[in-house]
Protein backbone atom coordinates (compact mmCIF):
# COMPACT_ATOMS: atom_id res chain seq x y z
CA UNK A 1 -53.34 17.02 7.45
CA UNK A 2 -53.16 12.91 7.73
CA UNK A 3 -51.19 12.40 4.59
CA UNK A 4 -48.55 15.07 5.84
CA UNK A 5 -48.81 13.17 9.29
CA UNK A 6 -48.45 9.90 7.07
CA UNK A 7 -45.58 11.08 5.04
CA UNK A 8 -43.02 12.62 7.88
CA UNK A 9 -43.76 9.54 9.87
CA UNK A 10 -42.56 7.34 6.88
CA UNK A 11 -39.61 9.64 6.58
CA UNK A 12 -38.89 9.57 10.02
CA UNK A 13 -38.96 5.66 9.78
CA UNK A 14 -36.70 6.00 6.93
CA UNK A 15 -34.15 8.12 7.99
CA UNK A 16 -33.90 6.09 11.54
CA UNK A 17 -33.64 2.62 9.53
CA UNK A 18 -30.92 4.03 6.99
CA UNK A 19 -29.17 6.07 10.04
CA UNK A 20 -29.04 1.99 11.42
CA UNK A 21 -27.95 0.54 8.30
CA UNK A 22 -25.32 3.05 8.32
CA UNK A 23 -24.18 2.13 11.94
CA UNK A 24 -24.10 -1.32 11.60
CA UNK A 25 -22.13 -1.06 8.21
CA UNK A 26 -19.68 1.23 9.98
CA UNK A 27 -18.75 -1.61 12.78
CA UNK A 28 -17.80 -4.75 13.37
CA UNK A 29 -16.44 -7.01 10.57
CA UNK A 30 -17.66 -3.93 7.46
CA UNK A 31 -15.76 -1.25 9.63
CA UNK A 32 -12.32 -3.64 8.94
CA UNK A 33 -13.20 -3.78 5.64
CA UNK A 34 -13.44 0.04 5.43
CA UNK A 35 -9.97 0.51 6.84
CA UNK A 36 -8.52 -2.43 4.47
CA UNK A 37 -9.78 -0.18 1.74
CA UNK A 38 -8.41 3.42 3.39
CA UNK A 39 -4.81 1.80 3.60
CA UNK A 40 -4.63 0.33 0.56
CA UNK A 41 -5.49 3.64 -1.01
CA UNK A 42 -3.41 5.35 1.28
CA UNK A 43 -0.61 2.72 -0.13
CA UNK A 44 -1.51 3.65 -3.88
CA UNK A 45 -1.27 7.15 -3.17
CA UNK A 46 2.49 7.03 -1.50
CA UNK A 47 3.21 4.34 -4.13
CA UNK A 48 3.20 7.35 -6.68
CA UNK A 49 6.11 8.82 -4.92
CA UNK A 50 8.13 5.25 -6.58
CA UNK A 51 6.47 4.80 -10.05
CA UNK A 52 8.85 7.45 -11.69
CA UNK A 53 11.48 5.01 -11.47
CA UNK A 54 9.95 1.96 -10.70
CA UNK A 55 7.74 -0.51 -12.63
CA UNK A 56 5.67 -3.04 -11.21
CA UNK A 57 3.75 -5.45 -13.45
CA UNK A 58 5.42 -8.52 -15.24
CA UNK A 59 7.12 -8.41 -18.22
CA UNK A 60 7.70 -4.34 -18.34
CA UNK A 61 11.06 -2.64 -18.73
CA UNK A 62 13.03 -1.82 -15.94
CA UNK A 63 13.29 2.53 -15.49
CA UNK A 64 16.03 4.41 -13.12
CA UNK A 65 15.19 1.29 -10.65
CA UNK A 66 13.89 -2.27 -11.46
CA UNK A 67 11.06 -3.60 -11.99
CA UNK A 68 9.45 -4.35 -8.58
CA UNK A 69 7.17 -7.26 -9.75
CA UNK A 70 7.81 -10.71 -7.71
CA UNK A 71 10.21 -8.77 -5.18
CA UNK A 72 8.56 -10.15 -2.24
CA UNK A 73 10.74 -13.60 -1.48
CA UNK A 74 13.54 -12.96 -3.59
CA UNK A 75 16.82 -11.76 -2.82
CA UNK A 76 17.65 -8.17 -3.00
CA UNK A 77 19.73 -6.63 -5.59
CA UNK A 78 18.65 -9.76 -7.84
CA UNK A 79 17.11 -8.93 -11.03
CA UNK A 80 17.35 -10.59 -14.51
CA UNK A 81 19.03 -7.89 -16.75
CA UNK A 82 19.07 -4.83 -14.04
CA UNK A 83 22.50 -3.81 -13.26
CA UNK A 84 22.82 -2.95 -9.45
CA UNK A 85 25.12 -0.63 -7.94
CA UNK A 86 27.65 -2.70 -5.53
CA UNK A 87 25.94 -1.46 -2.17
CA UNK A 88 22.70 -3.68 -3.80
CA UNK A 89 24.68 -6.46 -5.20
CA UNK A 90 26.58 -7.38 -1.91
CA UNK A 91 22.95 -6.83 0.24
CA UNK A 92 22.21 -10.03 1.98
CA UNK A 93 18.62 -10.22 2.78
CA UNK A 94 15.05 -11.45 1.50
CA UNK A 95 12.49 -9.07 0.55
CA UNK A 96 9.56 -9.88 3.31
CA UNK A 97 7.17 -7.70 4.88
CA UNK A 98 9.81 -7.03 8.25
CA UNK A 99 12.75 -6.41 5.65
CA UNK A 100 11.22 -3.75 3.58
CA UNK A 101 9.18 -2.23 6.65
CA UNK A 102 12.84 -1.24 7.50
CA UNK A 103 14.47 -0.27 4.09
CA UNK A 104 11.44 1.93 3.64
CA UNK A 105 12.11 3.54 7.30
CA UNK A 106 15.88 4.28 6.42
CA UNK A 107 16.99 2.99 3.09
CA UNK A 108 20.35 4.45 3.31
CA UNK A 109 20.88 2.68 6.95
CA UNK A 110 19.97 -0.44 5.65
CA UNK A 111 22.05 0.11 2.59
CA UNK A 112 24.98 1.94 2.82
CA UNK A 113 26.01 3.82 -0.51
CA UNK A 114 22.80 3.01 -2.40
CA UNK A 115 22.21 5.31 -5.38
CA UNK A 116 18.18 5.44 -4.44
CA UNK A 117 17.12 8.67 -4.14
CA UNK A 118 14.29 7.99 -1.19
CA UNK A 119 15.27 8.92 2.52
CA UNK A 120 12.21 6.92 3.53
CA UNK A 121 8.33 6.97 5.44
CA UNK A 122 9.18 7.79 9.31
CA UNK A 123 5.32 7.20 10.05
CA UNK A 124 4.82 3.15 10.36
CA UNK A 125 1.31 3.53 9.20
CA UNK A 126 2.63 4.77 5.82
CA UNK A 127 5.23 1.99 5.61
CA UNK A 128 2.42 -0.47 6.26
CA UNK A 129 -0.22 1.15 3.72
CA UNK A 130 2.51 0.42 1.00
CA UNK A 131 3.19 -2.47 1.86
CA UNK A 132 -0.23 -3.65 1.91
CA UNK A 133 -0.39 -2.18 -1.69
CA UNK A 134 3.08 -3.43 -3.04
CA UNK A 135 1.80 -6.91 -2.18
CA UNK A 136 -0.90 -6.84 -4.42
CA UNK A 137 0.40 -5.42 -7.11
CA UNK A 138 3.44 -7.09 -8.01
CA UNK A 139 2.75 -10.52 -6.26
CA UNK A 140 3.08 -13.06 -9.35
């Protein structure tokens, strides 16, 4: 009867220092962490909706639409050896974070007569999760 008094003590002490562990892991600076690492994913999964006609990684051939690697900071509708319709040609703006946070809200607002066949992420959280993803992925 001791030992069995022993042994759900020790599992009792157990349980309550893991249940703490857990807790403390779940907050503060670990619980950021853990929502850095449930957007990105989030980001990789809605990034699957643009890999059909995108590639992102250097050096890779282009596909329906260019090759996204090193977008962010260079002008839009400028590619080496991708040939843009005229709506992306004559668009006059910098990829950044704020510019493509509103192409991916309403790409055909933003540019008229594009030939992209995305109508875009209403839900700013989504915009943001692929963003978060694009920039690591096809940062040089």
């Amino acid at each position: 009867m001791k030992n069995s008094f022993c042994c759900n003590n020790l599992e009792t002490l157990l349980i309550l220092v893991f249940g703490a562990i857990a807790i403390f892991l779940m907050s503060g600076p670990f619980a950021d962490v853990q929502a850095a690492d449930q957007t990105f994913l989030r980001g990789q999964t809605l990034f699957k909706k643009c890999v059909h006609c995108h590639t992102y990684k250097a050096g890779q051939n282009h596909r329906i639409g260019p090759n996204l690697y090193g977008m962010f900071g260079r002008k839009a509708g400028d590619v080496p050896d991708y040939d843009f319709s005229d709506a992306w040609k004559n668009a006059d703006f910098i990829w950044t974070d704020e510019t493509l946070d509103t192409y991916l809200l309403a790409p055909h607002k933003m540019i008229p007569n594009n030939r992209m066949p995305f109508n875009g992420f209403s839900r700013a959280d989504d915009r943001r999760a692929l963003i978060i993803y694009l920039r690591t992925i096809v940062q040089p």
